[in-house]
C-alpha atoms as a PDB file:
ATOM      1  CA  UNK A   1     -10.803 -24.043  -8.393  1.00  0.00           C
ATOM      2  CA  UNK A   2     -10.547 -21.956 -11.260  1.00  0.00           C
ATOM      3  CA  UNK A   3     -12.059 -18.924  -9.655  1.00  0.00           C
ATOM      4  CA  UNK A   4      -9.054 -18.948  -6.967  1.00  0.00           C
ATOM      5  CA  UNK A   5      -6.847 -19.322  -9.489  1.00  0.00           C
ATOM      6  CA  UNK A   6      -7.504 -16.447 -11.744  1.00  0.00           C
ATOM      7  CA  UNK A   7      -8.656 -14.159  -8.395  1.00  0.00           C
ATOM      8  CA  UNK A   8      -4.993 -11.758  -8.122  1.00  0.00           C
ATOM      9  CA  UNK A   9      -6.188 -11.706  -4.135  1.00  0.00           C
ATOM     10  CA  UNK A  10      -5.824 -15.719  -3.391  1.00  0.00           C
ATOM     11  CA  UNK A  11      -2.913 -17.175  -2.945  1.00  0.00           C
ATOM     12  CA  UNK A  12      -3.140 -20.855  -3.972  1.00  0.00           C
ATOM     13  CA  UNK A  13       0.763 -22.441  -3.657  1.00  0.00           C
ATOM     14  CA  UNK A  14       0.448 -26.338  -2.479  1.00  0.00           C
ATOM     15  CA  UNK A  15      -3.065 -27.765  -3.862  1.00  0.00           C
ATOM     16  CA  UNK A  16      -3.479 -30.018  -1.551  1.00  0.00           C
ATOM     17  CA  UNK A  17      -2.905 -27.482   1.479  1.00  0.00           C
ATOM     18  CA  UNK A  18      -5.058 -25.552  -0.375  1.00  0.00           C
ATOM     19  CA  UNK A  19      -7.962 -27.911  -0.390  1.00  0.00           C
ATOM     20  CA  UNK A  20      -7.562 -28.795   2.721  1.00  0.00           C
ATOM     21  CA  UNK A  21      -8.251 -25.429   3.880  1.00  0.00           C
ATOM     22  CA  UNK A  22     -11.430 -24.884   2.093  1.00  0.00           C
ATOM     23  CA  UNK A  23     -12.294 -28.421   3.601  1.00  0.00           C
ATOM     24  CA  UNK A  24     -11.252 -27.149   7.033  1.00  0.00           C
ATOM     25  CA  UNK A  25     -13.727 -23.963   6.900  1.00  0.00           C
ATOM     26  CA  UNK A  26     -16.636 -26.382   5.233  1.00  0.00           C
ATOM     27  CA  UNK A  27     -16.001 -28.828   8.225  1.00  0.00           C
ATOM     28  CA  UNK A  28     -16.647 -25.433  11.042  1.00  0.00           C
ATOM     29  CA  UNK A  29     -19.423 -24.739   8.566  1.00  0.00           C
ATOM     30  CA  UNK A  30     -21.398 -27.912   8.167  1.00  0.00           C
ATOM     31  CA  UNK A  31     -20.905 -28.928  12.177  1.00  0.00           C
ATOM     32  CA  UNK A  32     -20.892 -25.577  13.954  1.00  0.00           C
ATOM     33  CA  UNK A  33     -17.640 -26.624  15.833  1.00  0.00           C
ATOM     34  CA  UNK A  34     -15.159 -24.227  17.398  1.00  0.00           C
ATOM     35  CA  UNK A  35     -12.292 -23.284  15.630  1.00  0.00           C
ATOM     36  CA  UNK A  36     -10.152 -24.534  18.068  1.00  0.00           C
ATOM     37  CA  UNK A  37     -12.065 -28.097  17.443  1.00  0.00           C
ATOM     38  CA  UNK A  38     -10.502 -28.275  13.976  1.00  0.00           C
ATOM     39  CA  UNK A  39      -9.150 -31.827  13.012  1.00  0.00           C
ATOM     40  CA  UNK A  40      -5.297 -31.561  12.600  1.00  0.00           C
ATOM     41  CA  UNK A  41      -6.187 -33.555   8.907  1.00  0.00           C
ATOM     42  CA  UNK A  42      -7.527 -29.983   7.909  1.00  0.00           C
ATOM     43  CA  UNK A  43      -4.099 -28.116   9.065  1.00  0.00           C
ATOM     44  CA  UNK A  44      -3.497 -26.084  12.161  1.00  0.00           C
ATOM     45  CA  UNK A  45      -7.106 -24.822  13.090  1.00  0.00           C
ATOM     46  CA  UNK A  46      -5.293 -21.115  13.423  1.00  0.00           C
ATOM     47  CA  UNK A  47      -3.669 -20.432  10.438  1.00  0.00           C
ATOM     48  CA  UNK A  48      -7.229 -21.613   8.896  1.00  0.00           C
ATOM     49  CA  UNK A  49      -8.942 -19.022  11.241  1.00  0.00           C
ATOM     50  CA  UNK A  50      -6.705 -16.520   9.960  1.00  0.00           C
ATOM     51  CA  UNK A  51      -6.909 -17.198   6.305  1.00  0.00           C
ATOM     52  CA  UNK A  52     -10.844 -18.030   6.485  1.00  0.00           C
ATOM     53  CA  UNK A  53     -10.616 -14.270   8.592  1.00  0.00           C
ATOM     54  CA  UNK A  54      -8.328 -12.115   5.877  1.00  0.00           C
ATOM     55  CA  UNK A  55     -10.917 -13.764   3.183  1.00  0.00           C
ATOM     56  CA  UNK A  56     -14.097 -12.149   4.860  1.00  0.00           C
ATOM     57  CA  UNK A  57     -11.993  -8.707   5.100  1.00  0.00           C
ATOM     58  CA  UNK A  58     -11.226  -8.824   1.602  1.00  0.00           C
ATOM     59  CA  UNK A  59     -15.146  -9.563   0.410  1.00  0.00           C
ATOM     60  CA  UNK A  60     -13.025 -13.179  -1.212  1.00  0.00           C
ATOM     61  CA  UNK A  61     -16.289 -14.971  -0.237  1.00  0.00           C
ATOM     62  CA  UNK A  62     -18.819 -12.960  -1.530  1.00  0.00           C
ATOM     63  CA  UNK A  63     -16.603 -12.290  -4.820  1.00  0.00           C
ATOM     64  CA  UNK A  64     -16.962 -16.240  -4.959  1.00  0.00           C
ATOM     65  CA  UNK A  65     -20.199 -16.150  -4.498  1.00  0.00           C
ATOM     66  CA  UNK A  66     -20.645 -13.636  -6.996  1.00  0.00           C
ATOM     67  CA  UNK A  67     -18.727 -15.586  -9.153  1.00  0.00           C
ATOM     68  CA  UNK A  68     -20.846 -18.913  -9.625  1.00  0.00           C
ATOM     69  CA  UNK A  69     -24.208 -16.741  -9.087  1.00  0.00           C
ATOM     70  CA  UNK A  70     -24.741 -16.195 -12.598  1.00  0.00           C
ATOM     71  CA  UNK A  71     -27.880 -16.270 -15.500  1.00  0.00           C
ATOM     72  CA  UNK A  72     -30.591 -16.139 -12.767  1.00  0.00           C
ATOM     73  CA  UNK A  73     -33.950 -16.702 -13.289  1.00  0.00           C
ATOM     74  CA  UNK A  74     -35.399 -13.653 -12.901  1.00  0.00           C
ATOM     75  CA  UNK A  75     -39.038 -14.045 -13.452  1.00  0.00           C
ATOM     76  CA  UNK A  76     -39.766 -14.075 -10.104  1.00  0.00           C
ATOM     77  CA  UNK A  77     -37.856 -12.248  -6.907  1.00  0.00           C
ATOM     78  CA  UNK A  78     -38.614 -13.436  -3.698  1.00  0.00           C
ATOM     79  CA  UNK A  79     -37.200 -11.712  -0.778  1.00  0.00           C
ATOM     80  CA  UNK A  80     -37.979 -12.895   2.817  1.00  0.00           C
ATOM     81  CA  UNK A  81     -36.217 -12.904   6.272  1.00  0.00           C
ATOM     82  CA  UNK A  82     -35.290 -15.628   9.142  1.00  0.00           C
ATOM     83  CA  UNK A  83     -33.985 -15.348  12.595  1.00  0.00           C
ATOM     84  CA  UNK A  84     -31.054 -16.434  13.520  1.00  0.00           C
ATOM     85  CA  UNK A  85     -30.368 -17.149  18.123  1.00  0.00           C
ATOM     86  CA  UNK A  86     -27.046 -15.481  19.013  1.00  0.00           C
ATOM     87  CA  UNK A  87     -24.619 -17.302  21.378  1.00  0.00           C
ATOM     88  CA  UNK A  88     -23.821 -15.388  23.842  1.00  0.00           C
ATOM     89  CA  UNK A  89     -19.671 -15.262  22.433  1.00  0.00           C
ATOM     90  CA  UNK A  90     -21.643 -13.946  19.968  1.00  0.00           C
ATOM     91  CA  UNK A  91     -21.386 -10.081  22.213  1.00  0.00           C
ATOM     92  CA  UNK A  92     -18.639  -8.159  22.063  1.00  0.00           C
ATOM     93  CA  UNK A  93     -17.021  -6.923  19.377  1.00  0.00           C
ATOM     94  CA  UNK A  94     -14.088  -4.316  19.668  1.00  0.00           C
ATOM     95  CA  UNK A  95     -14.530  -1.035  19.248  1.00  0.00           C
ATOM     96  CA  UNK A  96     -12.070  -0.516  16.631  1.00  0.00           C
ATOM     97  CA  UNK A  97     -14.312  -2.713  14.675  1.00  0.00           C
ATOM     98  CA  UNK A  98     -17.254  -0.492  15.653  1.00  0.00           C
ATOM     99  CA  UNK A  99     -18.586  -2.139  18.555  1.00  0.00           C
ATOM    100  CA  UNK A 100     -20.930  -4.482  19.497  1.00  0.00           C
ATOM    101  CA  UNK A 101     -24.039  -2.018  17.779  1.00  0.00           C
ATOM    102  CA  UNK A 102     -22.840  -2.036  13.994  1.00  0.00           C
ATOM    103  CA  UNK A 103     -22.316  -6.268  14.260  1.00  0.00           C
ATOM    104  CA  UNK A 104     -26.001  -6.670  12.725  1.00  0.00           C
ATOM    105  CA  UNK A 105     -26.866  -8.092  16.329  1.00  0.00           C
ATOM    106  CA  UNK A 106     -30.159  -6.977  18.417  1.00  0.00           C
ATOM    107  CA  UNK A 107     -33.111  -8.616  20.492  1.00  0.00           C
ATOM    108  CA  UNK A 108     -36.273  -9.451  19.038  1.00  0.00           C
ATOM    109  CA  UNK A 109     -38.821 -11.853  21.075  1.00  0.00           C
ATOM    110  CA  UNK A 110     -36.601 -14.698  20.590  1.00  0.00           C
ATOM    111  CA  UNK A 111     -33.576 -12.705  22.307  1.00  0.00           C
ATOM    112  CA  UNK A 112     -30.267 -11.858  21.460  1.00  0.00           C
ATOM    113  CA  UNK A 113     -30.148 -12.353  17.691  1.00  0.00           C
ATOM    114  CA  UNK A 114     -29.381 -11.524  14.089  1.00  0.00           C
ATOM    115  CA  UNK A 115     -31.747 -11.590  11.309  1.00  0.00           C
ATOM    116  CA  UNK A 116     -30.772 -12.662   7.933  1.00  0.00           C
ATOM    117  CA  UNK A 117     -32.600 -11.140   4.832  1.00  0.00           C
ATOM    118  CA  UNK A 118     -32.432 -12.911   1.716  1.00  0.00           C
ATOM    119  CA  UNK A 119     -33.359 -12.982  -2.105  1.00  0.00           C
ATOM    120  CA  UNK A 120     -34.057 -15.322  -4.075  1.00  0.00           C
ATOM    121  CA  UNK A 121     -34.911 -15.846  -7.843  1.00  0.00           C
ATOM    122  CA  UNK A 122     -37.511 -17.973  -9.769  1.00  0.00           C
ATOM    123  CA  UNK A 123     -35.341 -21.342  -9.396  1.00  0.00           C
ATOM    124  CA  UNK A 124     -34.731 -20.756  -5.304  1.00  0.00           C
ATOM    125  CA  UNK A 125     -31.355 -19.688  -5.609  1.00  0.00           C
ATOM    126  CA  UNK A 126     -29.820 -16.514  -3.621  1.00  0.00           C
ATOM    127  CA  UNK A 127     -28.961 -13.396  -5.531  1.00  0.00           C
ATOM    128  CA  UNK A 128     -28.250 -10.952  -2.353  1.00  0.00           C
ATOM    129  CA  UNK A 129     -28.510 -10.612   1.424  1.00  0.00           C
ATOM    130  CA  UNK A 130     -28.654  -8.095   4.458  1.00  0.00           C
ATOM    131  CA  UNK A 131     -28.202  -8.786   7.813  1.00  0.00           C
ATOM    132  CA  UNK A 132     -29.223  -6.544  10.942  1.00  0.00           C
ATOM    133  CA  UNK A 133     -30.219  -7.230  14.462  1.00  0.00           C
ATOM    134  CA  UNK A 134     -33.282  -9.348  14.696  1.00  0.00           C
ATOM    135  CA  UNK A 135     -35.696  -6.474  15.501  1.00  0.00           C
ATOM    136  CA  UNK A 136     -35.625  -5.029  12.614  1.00  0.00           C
ATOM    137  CA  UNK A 137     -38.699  -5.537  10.487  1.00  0.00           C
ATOM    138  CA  UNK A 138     -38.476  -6.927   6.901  1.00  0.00           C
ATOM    139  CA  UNK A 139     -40.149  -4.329   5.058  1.00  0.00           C
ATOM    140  CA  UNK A 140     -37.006  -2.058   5.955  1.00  0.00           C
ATOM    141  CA  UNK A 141     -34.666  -3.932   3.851  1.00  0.00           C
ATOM    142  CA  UNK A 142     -37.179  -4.545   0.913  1.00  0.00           C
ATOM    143  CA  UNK A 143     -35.862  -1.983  -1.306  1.00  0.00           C
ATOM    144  CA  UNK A 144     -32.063  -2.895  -0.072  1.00  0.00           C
ATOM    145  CA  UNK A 145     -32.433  -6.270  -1.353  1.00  0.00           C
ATOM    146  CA  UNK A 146     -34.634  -5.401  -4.665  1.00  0.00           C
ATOM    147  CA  UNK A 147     -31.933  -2.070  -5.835  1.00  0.00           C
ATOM    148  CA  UNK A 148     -30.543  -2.956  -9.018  1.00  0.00           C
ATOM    149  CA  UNK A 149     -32.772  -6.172 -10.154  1.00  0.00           C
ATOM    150  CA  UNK A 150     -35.539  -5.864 -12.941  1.00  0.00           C
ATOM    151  CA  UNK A 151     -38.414  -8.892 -12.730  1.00  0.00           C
ATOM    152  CA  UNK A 152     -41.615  -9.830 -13.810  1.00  0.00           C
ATOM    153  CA  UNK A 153     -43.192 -10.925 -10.198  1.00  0.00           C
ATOM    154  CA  UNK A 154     -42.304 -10.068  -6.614  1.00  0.00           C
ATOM    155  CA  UNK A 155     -43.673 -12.219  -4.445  1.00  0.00           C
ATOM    156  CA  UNK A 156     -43.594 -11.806  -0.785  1.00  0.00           C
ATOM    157  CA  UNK A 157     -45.635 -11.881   2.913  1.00  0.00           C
ATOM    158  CA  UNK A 158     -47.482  -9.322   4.246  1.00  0.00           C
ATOM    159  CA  UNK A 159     -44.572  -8.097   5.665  1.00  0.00           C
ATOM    160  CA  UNK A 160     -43.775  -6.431   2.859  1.00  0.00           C
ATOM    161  CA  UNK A 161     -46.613  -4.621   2.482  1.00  0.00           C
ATOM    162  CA  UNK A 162     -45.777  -0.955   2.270  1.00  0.00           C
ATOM    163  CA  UNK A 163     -46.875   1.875  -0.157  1.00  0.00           C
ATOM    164  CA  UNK A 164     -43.639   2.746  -0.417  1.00  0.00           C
ATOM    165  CA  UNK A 165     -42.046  -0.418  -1.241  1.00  0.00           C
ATOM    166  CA  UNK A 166     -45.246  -1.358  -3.271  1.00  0.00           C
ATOM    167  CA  UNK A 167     -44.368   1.995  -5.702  1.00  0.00           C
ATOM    168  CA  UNK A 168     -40.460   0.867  -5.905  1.00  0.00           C
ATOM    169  CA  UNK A 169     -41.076  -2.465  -7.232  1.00  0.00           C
ATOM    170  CA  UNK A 170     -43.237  -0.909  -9.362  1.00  0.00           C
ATOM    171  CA  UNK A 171     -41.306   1.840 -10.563  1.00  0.00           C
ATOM    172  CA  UNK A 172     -38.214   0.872 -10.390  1.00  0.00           C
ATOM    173  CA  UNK A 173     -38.199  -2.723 -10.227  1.00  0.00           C
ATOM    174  CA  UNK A 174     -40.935  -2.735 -13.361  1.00  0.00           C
ATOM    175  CA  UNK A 175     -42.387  -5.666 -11.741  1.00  0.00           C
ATOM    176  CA  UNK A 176     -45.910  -6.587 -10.455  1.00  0.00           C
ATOM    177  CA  UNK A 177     -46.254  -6.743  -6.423  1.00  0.00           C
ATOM    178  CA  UNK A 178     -47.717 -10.524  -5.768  1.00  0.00           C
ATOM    179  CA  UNK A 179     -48.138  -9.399  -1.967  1.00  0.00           C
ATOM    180  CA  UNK A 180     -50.680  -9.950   0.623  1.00  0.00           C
ATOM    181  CA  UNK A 181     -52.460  -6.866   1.993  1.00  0.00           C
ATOM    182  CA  UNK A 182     -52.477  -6.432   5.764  1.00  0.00           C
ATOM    183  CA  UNK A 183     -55.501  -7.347   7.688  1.00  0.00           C
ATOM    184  CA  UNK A 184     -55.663  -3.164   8.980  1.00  0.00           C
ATOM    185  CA  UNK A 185     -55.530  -1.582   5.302  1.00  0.00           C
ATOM    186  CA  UNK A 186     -58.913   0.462   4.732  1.00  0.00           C
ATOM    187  CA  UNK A 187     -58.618  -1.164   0.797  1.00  0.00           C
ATOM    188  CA  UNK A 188     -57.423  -3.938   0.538  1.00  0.00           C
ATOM    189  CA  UNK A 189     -55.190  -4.944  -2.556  1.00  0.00           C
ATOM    190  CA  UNK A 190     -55.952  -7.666  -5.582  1.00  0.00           C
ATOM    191  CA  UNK A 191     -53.078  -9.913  -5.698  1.00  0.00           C
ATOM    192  CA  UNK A 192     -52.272 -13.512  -7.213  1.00  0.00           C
ATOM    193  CA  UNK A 193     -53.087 -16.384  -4.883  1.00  0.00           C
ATOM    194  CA  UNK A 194     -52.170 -18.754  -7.006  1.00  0.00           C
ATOM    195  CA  UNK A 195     -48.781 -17.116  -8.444  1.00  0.00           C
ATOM    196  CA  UNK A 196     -48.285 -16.312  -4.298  1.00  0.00           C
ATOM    197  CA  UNK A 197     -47.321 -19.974  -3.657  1.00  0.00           C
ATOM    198  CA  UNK A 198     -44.312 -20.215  -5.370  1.00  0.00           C
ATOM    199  CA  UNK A 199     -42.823 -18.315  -1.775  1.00  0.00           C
ATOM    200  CA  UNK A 200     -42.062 -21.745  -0.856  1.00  0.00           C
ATOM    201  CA  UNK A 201     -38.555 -21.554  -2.845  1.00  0.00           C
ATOM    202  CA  UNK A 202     -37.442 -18.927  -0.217  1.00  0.00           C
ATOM    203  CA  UNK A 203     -38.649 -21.090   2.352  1.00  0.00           C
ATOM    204  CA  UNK A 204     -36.839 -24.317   1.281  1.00  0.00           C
ATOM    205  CA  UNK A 205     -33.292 -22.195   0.958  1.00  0.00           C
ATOM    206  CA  UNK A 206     -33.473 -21.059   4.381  1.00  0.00           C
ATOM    207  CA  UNK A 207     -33.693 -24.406   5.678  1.00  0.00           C
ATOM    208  CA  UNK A 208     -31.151 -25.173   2.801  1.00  0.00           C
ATOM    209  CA  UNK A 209     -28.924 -22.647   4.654  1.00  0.00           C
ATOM    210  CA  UNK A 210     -29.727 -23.981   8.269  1.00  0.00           C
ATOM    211  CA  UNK A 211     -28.308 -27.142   7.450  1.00  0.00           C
ATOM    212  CA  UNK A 212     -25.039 -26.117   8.112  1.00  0.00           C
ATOM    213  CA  UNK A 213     -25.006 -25.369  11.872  1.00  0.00           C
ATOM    214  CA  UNK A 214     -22.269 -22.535  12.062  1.00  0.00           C
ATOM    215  CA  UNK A 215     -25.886 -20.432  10.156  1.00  0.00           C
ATOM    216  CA  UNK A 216     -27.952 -22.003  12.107  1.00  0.00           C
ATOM    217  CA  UNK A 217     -26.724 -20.392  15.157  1.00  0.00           C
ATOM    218  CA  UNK A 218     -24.190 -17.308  15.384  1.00  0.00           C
ATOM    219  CA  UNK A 219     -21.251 -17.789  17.151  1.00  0.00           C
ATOM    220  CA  UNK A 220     -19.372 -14.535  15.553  1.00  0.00           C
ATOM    221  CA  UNK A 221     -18.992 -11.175  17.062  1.00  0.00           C
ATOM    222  CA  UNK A 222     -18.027  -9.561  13.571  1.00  0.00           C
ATOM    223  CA  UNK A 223     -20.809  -9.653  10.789  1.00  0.00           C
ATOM    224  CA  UNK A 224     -18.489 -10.173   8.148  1.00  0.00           C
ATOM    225  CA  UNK A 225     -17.237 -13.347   9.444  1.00  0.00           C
ATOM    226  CA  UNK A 226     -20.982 -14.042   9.630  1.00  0.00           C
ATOM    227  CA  UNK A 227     -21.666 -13.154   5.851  1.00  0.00           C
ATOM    228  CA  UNK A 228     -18.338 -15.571   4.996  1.00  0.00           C
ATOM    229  CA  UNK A 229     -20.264 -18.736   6.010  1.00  0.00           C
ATOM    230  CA  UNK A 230     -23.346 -17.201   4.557  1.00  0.00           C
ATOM    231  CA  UNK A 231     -21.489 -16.416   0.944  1.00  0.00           C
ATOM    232  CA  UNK A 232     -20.005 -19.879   1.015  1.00  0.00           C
ATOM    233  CA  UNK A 233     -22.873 -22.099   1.639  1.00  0.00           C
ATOM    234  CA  UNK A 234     -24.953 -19.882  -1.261  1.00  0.00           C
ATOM    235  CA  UNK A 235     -22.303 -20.984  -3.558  1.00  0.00           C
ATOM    236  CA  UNK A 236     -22.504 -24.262  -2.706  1.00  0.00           C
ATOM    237  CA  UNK A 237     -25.997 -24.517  -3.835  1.00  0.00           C
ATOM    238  CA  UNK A 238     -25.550 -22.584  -6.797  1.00  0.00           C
ATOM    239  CA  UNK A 239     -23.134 -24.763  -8.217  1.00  0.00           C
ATOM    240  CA  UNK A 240     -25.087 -27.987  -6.741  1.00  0.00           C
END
């Protein structure tokens, strides 16, 4: 509670209204209900909507994420990507929000979908995230997701196997590349088998993340509402 407390953008008032709010947007969170579906325990499912809405608008969530993501273990930085099915409410966004093509929402074999990007440090944890439609390919958002962090290993899939990228995390992340060559490269690259294992940690917070069924599938038409749910659960396990 102390981080909505000090933050000048959250208004607190009542405790216990306040509480139950957070509870209310955990509750669409965890069981992937409709807002609509809220219990009346939580408060009126609206005003939540509205509050949860004005949050995501403000970047509260990802401040709060921010917030409890700190002294990672940054030995080892492990980016990776999952797919996420869009529901078909999912379509649509308004225009004055930029339309349905700037929502991070495309078609990849699995259909409509969006496709989460994620980072994680030595312990598992999440340090940053993209999302775009679920076309896109992963080694597009490598250097997105690696900007700004200095590590010792960065271990990743074959998707990631670019010259490009390889020479950023080299240069500019001053780490060594613990990636996979692709099957078609004319010289193929040494890397650590062994060290290359430890990509389970992305792995496990994905399904960490996929727990909570409002991530598992998307039901918004705005990606920030997306990233609010995404922000939230992250802090939950960092503080777990």
């Amino acid at each position: 509670m102390r981080f909505f407390y000090q933050h000048p953008g959250v208004y607190v008032g009542q405790g216990v209204k306040f509480r139950r709010f957070i509870a209310g947007v955990f509750w669409v969170m965890r069981t992937g209900a409709p807002w609509r579906d809220v219990p009346e325990r939580y408060g009126k499912w609206d005003s939540i909507y509205q509050r949860y809405a004005r949050w995501c608008d403000r970047d509260i969530w990802a401040e709060l994420f921010a917030y409890f993501a700190q002294e990672p273990d940054l030995e080892w930085l492990i980016p990776d990507s999952t797919i996420v099915r869009a529901h078909p409410c999912a379509a649509g966004a308004p225009k004055r929000r930029g339309g349905q093509e700037s929502q991070a929402l495309g078609k990849s074999k699995g259909g409509f979908s969006t496709k989460i990007h994620i980072l994680v440090d030595g312990l598992g944890n999440p340090l940053d995230f993209v999302l775009t439609g679920g076309q896109r390919h992963d080694k597009t958002q490598g250097t997105v997701l690696l900007q700004g962090f200095k590590g010792d290993y960065v271990i990743a899939d074959k998707a990631y196997d670019s010259d490009d990228l390889i020479d950023f995390i080299i240069d500019e992340v001053g780490a060594e590349p613990v990636i996979p060559p692709r099957s078609n490269r004319t010289e193929p690259r040494d890397y650590d088998e062994y060290l290359y294992k430890a990509r389970y940690l992305v792995e496990c917070f994905i399904n960490k993340i996929k727990w909570r069924r409002r991530l598992f599938v998307r039901y918004e038409k705005l990606d920030s509402r997306y990233l609010g749910f995404l922000y939230f659960a992250s802090a939950l396990i960092w503080i777990q």
